[in-house]
N, C-alpha and C. Protein backbone atom coordinates (compact mmCIF):
# COMPACT_ATOMS: atom_id res chain seq x y z
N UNK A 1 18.24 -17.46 -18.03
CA UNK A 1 18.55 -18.12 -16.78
C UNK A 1 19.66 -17.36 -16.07
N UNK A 2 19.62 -17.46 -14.44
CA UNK A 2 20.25 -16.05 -14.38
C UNK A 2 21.06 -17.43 -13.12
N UNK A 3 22.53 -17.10 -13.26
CA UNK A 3 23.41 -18.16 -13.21
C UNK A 3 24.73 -17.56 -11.85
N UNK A 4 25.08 -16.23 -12.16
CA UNK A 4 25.65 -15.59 -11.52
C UNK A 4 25.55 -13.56 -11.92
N UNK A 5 25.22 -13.25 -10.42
CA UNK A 5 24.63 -13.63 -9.05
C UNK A 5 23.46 -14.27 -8.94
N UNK A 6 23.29 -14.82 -8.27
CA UNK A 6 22.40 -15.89 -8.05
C UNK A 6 20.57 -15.34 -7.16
N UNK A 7 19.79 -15.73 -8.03
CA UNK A 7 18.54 -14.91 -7.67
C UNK A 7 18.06 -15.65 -6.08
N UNK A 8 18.47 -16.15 -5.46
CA UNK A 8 18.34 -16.09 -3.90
C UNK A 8 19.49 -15.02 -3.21
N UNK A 9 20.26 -14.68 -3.38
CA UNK A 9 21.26 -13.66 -3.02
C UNK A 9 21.20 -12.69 -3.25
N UNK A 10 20.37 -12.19 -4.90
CA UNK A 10 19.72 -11.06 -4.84
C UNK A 10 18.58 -10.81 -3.95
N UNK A 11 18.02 -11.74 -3.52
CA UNK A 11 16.75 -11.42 -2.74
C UNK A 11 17.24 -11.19 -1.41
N UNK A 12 17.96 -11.57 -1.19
CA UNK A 12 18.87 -11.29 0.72
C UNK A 12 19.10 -9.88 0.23
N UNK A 13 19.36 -8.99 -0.91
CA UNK A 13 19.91 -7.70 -0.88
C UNK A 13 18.14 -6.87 -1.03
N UNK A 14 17.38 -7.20 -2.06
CA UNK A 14 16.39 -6.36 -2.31
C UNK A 14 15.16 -6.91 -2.32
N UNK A 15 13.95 -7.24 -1.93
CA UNK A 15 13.35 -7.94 -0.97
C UNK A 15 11.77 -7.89 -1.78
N UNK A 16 12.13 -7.41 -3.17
CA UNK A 16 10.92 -8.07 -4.09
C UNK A 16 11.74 -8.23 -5.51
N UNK A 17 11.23 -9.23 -6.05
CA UNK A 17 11.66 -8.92 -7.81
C UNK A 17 10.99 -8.01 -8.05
N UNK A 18 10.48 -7.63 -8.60
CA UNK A 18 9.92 -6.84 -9.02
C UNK A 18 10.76 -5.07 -9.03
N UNK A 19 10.81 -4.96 -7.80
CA UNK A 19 12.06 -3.97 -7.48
C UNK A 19 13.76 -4.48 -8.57
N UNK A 20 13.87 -5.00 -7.58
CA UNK A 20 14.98 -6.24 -8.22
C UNK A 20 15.47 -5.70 -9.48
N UNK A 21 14.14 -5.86 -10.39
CA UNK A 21 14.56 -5.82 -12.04
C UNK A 21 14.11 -4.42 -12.32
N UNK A 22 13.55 -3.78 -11.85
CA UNK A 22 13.21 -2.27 -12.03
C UNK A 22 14.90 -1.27 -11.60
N UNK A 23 15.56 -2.00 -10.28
CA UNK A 23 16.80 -1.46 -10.07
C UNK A 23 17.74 -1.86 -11.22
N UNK A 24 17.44 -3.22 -11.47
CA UNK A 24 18.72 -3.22 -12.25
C UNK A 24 18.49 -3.01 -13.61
N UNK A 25 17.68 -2.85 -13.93
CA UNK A 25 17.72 -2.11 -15.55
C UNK A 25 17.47 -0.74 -15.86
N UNK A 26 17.49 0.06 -14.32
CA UNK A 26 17.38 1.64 -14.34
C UNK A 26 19.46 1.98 -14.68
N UNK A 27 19.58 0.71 -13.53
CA UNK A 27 21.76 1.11 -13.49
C UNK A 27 21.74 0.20 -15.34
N UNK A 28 21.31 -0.73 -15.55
CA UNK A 28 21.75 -1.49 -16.61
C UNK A 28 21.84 0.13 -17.74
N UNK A 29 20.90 0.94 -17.90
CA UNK A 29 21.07 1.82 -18.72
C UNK A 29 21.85 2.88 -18.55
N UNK A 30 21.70 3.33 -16.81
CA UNK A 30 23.19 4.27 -16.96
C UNK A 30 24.43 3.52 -17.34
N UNK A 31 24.40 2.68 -17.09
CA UNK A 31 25.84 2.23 -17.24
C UNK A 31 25.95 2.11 -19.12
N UNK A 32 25.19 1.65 -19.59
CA UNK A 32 24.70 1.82 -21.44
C UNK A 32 24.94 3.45 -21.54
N UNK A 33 24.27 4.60 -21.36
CA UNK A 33 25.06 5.90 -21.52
C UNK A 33 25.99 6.47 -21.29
N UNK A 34 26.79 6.06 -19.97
CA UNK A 34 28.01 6.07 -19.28
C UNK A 34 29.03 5.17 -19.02
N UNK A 35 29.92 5.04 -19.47
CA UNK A 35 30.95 3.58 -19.32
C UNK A 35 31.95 3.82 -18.36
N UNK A 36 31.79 5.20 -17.53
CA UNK A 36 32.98 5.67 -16.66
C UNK A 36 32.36 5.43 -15.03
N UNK A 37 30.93 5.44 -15.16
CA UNK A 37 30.24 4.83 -14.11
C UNK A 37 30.24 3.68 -13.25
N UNK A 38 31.21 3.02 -13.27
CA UNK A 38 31.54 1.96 -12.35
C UNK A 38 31.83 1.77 -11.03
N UNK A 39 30.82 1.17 -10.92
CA UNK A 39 31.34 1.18 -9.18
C UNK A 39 31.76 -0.05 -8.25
N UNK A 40 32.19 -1.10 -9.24
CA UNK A 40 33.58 -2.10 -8.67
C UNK A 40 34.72 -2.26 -9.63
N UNK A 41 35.38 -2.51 -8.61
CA UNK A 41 36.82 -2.50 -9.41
C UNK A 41 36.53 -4.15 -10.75
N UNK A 42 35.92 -5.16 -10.62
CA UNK A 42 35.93 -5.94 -11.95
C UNK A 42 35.14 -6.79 -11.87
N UNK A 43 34.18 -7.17 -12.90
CA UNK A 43 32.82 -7.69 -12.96
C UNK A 43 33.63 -8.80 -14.03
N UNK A 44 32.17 -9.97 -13.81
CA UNK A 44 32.43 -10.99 -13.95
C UNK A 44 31.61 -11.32 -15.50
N UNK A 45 30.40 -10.42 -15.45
CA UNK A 45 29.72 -10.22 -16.47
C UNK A 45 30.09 -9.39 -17.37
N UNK A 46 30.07 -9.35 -18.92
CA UNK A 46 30.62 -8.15 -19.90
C UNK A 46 29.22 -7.75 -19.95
N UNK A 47 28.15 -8.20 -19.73
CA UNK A 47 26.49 -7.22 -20.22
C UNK A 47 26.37 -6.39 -19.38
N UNK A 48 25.70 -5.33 -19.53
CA UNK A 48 25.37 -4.20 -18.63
C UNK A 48 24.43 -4.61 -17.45
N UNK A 49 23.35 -5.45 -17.73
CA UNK A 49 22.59 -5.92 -16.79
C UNK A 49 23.25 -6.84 -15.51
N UNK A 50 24.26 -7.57 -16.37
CA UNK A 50 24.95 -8.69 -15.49
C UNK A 50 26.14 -7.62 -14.43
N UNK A 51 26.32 -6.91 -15.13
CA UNK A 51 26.92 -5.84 -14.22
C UNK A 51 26.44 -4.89 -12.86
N UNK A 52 25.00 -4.54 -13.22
CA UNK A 52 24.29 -4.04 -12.30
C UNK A 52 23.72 -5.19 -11.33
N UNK A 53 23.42 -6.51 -11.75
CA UNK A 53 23.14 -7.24 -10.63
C UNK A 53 24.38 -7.86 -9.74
N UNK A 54 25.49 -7.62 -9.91
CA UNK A 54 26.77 -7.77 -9.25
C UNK A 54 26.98 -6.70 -8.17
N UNK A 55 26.18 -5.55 -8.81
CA UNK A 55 26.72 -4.57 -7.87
C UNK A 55 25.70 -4.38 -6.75
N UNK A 56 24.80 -4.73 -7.25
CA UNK A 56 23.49 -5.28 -6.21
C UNK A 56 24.06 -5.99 -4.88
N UNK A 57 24.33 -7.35 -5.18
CA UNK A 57 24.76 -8.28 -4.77
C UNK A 57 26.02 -7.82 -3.84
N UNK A 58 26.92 -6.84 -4.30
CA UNK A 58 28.32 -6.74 -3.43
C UNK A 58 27.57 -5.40 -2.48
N UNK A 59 25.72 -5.10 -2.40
CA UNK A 59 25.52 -4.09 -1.47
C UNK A 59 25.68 -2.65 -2.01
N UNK A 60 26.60 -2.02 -3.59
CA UNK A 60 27.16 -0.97 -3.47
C UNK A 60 25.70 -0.32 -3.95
N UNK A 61 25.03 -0.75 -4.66
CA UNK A 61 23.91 -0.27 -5.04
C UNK A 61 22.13 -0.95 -4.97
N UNK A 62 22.24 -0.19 -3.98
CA UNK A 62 20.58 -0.29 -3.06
C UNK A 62 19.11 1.45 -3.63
N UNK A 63 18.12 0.38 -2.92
CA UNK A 63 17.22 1.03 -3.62
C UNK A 63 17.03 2.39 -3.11
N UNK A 64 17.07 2.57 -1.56
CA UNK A 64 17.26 3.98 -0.20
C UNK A 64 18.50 4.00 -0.33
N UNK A 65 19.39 5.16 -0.34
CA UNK A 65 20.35 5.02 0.16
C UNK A 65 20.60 5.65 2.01
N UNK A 66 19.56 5.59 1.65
CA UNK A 66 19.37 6.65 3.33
C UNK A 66 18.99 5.21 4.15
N UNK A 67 18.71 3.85 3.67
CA UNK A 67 18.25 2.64 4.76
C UNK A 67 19.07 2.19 5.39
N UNK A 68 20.74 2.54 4.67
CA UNK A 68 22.08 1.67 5.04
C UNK A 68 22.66 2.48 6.19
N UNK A 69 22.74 1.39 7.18
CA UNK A 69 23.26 1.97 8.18
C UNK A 69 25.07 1.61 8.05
N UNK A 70 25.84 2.76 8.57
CA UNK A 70 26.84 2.77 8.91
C UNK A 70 27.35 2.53 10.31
């Protein structure tokens, strides 16, 4: 049961599950080979997965990075 971030808030960021869980268990494993890979300053989750869907959620990691406009 997925409690925080919350799977309607992931969907405002990435616009199928399916994607969704394909993104976050591609970062869930870099972040499992790499522990210096972080890209917020402090997560709320200690699992690797719960980590990558946070970072989802705060926008830093999207599926294009070429879609985000500045």
């Amino acid at each position: 049961m997925l409690l925080y971030p919350s799977q309607d808030d992931l969907l405002k960021k990435i616009d199928s599950k399916y994607s969704l869980v394909i993104l976050a268990a591609k970062r869930a494993r870099q972040l499992h080979n790499n522990k210096q890979a972080l890209m917020l300053d402090s997560y709320q989750s200690k699992k690797n997965v719960g980590k990558a869907l946070e970072e989802i959620k705060s926008g830093d990691l999207v599926i294009d990075p070429d879609s985000i406009t500045k």
